[in-house]
Protein backbone atom coordinates (compact mmCIF):
# COMPACT_ATOMS: atom_id res chain seq x y z
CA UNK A 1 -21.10 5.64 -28.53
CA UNK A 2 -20.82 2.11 -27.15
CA UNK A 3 -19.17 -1.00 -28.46
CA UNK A 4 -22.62 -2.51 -29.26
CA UNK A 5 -24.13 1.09 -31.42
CA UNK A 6 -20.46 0.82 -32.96
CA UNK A 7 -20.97 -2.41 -33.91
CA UNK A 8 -23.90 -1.82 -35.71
CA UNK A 9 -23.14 0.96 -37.33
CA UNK A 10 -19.93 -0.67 -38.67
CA UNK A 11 -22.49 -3.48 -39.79
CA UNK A 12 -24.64 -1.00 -41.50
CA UNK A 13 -21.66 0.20 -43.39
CA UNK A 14 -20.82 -3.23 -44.25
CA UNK A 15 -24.10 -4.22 -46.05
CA UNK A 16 -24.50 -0.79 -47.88
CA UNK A 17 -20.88 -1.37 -49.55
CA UNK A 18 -23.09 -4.25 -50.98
CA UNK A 19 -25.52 -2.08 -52.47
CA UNK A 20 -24.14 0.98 -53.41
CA UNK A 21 -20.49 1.98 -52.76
CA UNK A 22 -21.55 5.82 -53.13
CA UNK A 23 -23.65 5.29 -50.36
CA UNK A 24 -21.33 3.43 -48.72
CA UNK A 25 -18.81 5.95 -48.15
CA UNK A 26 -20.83 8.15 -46.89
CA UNK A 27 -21.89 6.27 -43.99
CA UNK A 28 -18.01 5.44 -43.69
CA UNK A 29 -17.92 9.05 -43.64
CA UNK A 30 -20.34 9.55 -40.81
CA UNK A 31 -19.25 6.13 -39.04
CA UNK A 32 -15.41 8.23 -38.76
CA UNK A 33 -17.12 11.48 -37.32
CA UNK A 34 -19.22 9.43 -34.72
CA UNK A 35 -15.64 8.02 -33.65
CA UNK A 36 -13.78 10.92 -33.31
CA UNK A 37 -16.23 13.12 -31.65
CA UNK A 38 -16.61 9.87 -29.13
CA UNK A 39 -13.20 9.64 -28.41
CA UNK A 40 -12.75 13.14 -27.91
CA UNK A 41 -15.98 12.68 -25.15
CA UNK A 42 -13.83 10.30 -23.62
CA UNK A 43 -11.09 13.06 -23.06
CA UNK A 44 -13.59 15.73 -22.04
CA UNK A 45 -15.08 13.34 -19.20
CA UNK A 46 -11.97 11.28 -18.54
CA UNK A 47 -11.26 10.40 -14.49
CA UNK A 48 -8.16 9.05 -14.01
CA UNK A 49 -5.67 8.07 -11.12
CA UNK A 50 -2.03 6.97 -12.13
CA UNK A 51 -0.43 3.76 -9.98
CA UNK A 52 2.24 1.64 -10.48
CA UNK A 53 1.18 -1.15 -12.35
CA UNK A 54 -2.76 -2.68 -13.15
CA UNK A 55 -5.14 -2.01 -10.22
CA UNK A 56 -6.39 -5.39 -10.42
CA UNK A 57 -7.18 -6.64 -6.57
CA UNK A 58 -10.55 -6.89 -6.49
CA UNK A 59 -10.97 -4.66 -3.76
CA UNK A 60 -8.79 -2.36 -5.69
CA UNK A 61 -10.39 -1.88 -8.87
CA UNK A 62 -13.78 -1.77 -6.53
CA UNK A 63 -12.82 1.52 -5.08
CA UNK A 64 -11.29 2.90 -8.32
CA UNK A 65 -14.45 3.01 -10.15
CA UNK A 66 -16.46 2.91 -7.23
CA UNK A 67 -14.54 6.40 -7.05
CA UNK A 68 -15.64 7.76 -10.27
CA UNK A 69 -12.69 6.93 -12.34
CA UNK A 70 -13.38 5.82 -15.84
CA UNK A 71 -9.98 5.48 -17.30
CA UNK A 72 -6.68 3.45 -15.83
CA UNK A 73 -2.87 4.42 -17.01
CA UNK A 74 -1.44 1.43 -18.43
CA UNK A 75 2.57 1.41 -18.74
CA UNK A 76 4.18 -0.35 -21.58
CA UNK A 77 7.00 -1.50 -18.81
CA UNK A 78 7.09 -3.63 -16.12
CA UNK A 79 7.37 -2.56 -12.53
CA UNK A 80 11.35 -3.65 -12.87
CA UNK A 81 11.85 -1.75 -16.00
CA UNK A 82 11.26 -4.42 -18.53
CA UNK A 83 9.19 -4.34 -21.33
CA UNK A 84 5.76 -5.81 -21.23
CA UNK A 85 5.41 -9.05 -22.69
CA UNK A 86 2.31 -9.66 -25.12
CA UNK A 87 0.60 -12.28 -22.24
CA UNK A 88 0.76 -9.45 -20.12
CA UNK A 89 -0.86 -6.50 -22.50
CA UNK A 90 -3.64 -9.26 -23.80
CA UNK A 91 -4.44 -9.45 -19.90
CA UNK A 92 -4.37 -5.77 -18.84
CA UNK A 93 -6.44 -4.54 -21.81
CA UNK A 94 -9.01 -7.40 -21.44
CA UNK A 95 -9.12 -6.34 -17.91
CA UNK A 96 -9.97 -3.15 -18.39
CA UNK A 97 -12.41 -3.80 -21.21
CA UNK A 98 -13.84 -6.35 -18.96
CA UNK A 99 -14.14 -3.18 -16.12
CA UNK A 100 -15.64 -0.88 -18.84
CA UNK A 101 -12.30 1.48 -18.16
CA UNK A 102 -10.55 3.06 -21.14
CA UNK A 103 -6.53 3.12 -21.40
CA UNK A 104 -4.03 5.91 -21.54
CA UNK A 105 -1.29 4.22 -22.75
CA UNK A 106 2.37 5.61 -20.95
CA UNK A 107 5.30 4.61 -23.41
CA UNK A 108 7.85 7.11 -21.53
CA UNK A 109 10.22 7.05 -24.71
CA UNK A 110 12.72 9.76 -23.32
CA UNK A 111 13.59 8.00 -20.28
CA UNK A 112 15.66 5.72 -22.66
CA UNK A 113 17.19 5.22 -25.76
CA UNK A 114 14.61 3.99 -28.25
CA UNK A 115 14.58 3.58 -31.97
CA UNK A 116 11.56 4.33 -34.03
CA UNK A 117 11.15 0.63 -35.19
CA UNK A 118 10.50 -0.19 -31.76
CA UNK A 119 8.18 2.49 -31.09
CA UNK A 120 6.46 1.47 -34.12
CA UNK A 121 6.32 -2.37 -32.93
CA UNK A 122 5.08 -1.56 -29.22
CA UNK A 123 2.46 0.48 -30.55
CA UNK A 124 1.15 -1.95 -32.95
CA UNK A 125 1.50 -4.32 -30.28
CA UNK A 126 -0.73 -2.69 -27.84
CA UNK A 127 -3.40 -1.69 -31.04
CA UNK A 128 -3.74 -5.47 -31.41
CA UNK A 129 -5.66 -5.79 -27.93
CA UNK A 130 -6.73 -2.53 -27.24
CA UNK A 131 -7.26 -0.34 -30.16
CA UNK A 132 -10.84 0.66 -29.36
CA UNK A 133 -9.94 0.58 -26.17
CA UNK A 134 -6.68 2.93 -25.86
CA UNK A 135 -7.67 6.53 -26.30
CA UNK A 136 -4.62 8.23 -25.83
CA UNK A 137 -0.67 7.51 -25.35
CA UNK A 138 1.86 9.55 -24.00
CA UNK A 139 5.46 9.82 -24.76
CA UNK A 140 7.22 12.35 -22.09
CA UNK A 141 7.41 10.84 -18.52
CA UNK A 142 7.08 14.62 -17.04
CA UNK A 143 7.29 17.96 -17.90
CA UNK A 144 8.66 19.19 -21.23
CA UNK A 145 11.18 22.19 -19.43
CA UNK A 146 12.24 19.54 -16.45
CA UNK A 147 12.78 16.82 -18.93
CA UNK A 148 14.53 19.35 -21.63
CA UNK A 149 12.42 17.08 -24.57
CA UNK A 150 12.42 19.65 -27.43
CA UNK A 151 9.94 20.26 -29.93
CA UNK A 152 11.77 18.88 -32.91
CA UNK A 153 11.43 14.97 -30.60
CA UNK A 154 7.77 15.75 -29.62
CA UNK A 155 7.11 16.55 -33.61
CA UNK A 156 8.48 13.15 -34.25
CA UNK A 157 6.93 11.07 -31.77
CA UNK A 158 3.81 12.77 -32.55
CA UNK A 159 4.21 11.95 -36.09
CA UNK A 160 5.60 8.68 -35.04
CA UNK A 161 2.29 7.50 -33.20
CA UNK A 162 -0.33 9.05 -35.71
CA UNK A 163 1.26 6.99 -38.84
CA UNK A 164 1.23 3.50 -36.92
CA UNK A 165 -2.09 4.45 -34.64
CA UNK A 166 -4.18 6.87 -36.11
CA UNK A 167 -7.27 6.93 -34.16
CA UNK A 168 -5.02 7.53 -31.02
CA UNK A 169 -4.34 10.90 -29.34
CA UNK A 170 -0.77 12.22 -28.61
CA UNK A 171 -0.33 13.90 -25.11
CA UNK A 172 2.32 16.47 -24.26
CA UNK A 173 3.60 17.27 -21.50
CA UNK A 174 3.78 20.95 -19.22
CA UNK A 175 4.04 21.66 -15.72
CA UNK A 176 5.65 24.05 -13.37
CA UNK A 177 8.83 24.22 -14.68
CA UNK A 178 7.56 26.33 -17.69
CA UNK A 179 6.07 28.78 -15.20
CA UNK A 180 9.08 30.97 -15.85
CA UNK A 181 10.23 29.62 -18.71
CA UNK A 182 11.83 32.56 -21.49
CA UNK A 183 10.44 33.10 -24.86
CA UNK A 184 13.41 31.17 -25.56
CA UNK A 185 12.79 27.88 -24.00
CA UNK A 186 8.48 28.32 -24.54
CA UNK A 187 9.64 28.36 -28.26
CA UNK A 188 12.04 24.99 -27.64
CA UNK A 189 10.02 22.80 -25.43
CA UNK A 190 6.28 23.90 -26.07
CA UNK A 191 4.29 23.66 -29.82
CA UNK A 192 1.05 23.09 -29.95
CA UNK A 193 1.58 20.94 -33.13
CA UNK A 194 3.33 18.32 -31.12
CA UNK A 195 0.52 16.67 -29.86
CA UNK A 196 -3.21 16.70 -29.82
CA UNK A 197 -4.03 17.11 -26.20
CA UNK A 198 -2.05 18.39 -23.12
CA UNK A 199 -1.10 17.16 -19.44
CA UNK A 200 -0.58 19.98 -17.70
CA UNK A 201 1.15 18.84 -14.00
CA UNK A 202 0.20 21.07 -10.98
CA UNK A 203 2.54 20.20 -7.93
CA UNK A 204 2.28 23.05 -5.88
CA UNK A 205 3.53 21.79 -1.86
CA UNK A 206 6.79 20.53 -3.16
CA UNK A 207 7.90 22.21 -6.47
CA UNK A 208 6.06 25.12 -5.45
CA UNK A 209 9.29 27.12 -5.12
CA UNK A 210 9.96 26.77 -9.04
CA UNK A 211 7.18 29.19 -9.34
CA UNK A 212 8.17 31.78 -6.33
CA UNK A 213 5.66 30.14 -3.73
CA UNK A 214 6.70 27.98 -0.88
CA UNK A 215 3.36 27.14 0.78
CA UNK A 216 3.68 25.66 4.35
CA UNK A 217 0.06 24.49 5.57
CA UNK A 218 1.46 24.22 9.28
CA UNK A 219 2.65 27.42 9.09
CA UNK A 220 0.02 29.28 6.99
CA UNK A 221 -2.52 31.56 8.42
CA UNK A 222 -5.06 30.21 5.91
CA UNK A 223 -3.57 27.20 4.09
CA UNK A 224 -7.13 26.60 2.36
CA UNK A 225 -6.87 30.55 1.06
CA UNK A 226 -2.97 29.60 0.59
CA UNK A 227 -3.73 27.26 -1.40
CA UNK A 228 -6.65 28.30 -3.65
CA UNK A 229 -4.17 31.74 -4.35
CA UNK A 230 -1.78 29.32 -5.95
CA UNK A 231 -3.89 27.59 -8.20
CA UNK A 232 -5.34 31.11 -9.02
CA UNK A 233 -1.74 32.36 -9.78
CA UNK A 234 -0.68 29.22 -11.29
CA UNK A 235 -3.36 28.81 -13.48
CA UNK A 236 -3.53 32.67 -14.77
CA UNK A 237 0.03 32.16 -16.04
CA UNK A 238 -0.25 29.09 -17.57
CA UNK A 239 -3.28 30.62 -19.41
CA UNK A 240 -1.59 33.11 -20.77
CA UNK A 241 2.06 30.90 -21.79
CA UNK A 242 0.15 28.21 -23.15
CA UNK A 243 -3.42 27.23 -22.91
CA UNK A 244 -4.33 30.07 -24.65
CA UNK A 245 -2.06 29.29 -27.67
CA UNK A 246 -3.74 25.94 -28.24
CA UNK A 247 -5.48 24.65 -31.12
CA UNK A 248 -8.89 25.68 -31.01
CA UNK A 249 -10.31 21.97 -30.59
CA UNK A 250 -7.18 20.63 -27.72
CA UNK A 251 -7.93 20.10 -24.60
CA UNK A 252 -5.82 20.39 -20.97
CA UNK A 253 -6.01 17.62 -18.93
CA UNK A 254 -5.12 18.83 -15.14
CA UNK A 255 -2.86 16.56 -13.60
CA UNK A 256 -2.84 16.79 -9.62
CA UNK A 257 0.19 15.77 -7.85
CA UNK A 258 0.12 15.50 -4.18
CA UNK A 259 3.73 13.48 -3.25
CA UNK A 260 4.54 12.85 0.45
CA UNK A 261 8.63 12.33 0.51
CA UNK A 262 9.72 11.11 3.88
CA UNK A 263 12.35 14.20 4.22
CA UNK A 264 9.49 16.61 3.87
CA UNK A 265 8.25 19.23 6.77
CA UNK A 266 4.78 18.38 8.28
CA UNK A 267 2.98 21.64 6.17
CA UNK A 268 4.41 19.90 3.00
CA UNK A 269 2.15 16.76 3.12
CA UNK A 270 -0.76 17.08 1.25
CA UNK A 271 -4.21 17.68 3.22
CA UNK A 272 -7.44 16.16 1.67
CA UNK A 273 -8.30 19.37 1.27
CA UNK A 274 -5.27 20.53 -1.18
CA UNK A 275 -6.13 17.48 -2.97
CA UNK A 276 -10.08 18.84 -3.56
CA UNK A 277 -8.84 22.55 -3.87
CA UNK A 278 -6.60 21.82 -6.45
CA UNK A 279 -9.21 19.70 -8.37
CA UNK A 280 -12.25 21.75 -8.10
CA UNK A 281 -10.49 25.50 -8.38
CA UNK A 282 -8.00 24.08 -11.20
CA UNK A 283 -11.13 23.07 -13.13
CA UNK A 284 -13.25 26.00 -12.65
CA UNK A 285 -10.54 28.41 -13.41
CA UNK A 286 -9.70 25.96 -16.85
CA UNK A 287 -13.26 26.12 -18.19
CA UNK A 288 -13.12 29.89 -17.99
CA UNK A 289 -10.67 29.86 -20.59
CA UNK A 290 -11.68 29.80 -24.28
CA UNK A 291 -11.95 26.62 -25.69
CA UNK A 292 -12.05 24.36 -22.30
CA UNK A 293 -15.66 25.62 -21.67
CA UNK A 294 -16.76 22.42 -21.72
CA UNK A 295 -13.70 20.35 -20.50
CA UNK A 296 -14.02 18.12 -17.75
CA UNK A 297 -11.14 15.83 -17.27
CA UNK A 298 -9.44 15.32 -14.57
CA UNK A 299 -6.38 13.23 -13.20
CA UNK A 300 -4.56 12.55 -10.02
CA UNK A 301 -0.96 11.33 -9.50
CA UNK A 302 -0.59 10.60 -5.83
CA UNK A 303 2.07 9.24 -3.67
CA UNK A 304 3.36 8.91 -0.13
CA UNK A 305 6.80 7.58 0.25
CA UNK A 306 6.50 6.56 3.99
CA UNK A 307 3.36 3.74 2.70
CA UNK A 308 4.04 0.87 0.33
CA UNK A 309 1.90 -0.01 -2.38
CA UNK A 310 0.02 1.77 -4.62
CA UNK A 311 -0.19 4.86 -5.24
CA UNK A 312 -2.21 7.80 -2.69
CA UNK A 313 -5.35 6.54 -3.76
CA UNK A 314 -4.68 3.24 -1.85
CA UNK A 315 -1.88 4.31 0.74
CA UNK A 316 -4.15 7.19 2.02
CA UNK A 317 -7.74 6.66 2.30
CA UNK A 318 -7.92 10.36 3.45
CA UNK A 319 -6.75 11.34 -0.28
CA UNK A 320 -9.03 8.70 -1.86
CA UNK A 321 -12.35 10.54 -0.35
CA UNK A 322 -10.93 13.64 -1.10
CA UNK A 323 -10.70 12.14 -5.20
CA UNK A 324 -13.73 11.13 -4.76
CA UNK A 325 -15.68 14.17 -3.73
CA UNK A 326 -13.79 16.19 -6.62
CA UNK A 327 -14.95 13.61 -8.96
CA UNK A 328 -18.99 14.50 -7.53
CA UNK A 329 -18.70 17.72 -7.13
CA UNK A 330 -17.34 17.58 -11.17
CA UNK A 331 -20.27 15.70 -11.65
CA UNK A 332 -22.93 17.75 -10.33
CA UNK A 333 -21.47 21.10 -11.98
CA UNK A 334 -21.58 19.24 -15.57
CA UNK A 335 -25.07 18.39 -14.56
CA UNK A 336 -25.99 21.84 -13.74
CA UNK A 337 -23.96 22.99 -16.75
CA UNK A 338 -24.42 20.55 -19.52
């Protein structure tokens, strides 16, 4: 649905509480379902690249969407650390409104102490420029077992975020470290109920030891077969710890992570093709699963530590192209596969 057929319908609703109020709610009614089953869309289709603060170079935000992306992270701090001042969030949600780009809105709550009144007053403070435009906010800056953020926080934050912004989703947080994680620790840092959608982080060349695997791709025999056998593995165990104990309706949003650290070997920098690999087999291996049939989403976090500036997508054109033909190739499967 787009801000104009929202419009009217919101108009429609408007005159009919004029005639009939029975008749009225109803069309409330349907006006709520058409939202929800929108935003959710934007979830299912949602392209998105994480960076370090607002894309907005020209030449930048040319070869984000120019890329395929359709959604832009949007941190509720400053590159220093600092809050966000409301000049600044009026700019960066107009901007992406202007750039037809929805938000996911990062408030990374456990990397600090926060109270809930402030929670409460940076959400409402970002819902005052960008409620239609925010579709989601996260409250973990990485994964639940790295970050030890139980399930009794989660529950509250989630809580937290649905009283002050309803029509927002609540993303949680997995990755790698719950590969191995005991019944124990799945039952402290993983409930479905403590959010409404899932990241779920796949760093496989650097944290790949975490889950028994140390690929090498200057070493490997096959590093393409390397690496398609740990997305296979990967994915088949977070299947059966997690994804299949989601809510029938919540999604998994794959999270690619591709970091270059200076101190790493050669065979630990990601190739283009990890980048694709992980994208393309992670997806096809998620819509396998029940309930993700139809679940395209993707994201990228991508970073080399020898460049400056942005993140991969900028530093390394190489990684950009290989974004870019995930994002078609994603494309041309839905379109096969509607």
């Amino acid at each position: 649905m787009t801000r104009s057929h929202r419009g009217a319908t919101f108009a429609v609703v408007a005159f009919l509480r004029l005639v009939s109020p029975s008749i009225a709610a109803r069309f409330d009614d349907v006006a709520k379902v058409a939202q929800a089953a929108h935003r959710r869309s934007l979830i299912e289709h949602m392209r998105i690249a994480a960076a370090d603060r607002l894309i907005e170079q020209q030449d930048e935000i040319a070869a984000y969407t120019g890329a395929g992306f359709n959604t832009v992270v949007l941190y509720d701090t400053e590159e220093w650390g600092g809050l966000k001042n409301e000049e600044r969030i009026a700019f960066e949600t107009t901007f992406a409104r202007a750039h037809h780009l929805h938000i996911v809105l990062g408030k990374a709550t456990e990397m600090s102490d926060v109270s809930d009144d402030e929670i409460r007053d940076r959400l409402q403070l970002w819902d005052r420029y960008g409620h239609d435009d925010v579709i989601a906010v996260f409250f973990l800056h990485d994964d639940a077992f790295l970050i030890h953020a139980g399930v009794e926080r989660q529950r509250h934050l989630y809580t937290l975020a649905h009283e002050t912004v309803r029509d927002w989703y609540v993303l949680g947080m997995i990755g790698e470290f719950g590969f191995n994680a005991s019944t124990e620790e799945v039952a402290q840092y993983f409930d479905p109920n403590a959010f409404d959608h899932v990241i779920m982080l796949m760093f496989p060349l650097n944290i790949g030891y975490v889950t028994g695997v140390r690929l090498d791709s200057a070493t490997a025999a096959d590093p393409d077969a390397s690496m398609r056998e740990y997305v296979r593995r990967y994915m088949a165990r977070m299947t059966e710890k997690f994804i299949s104990h989601l809510n029938h309706d919540q999604l998994v949003i794959v999270l690619i992570q591709a970091f270059a650290y200076t101190v790493e070997p050669a065979g630990h920098i990601p190739r283009p093709a990890d980048v694709i690999i992980q994208a393309e087999a992670g997806s096809q291996l998620l819509q396998k699963t029940a309930g993700q049939e139809r679940n395209r989403a993707l994201a990228y976090f991508l970073w080399d530590g020898s460049r400056s500036g942005m993140f991969g997508l900028w530093q390394r054109p190489d990684w950009r192209d290989a974004a870019v033909d995930a994002n078609r190739a994603g494309e041309q499967r839905m379109a096969i596969n509607p």
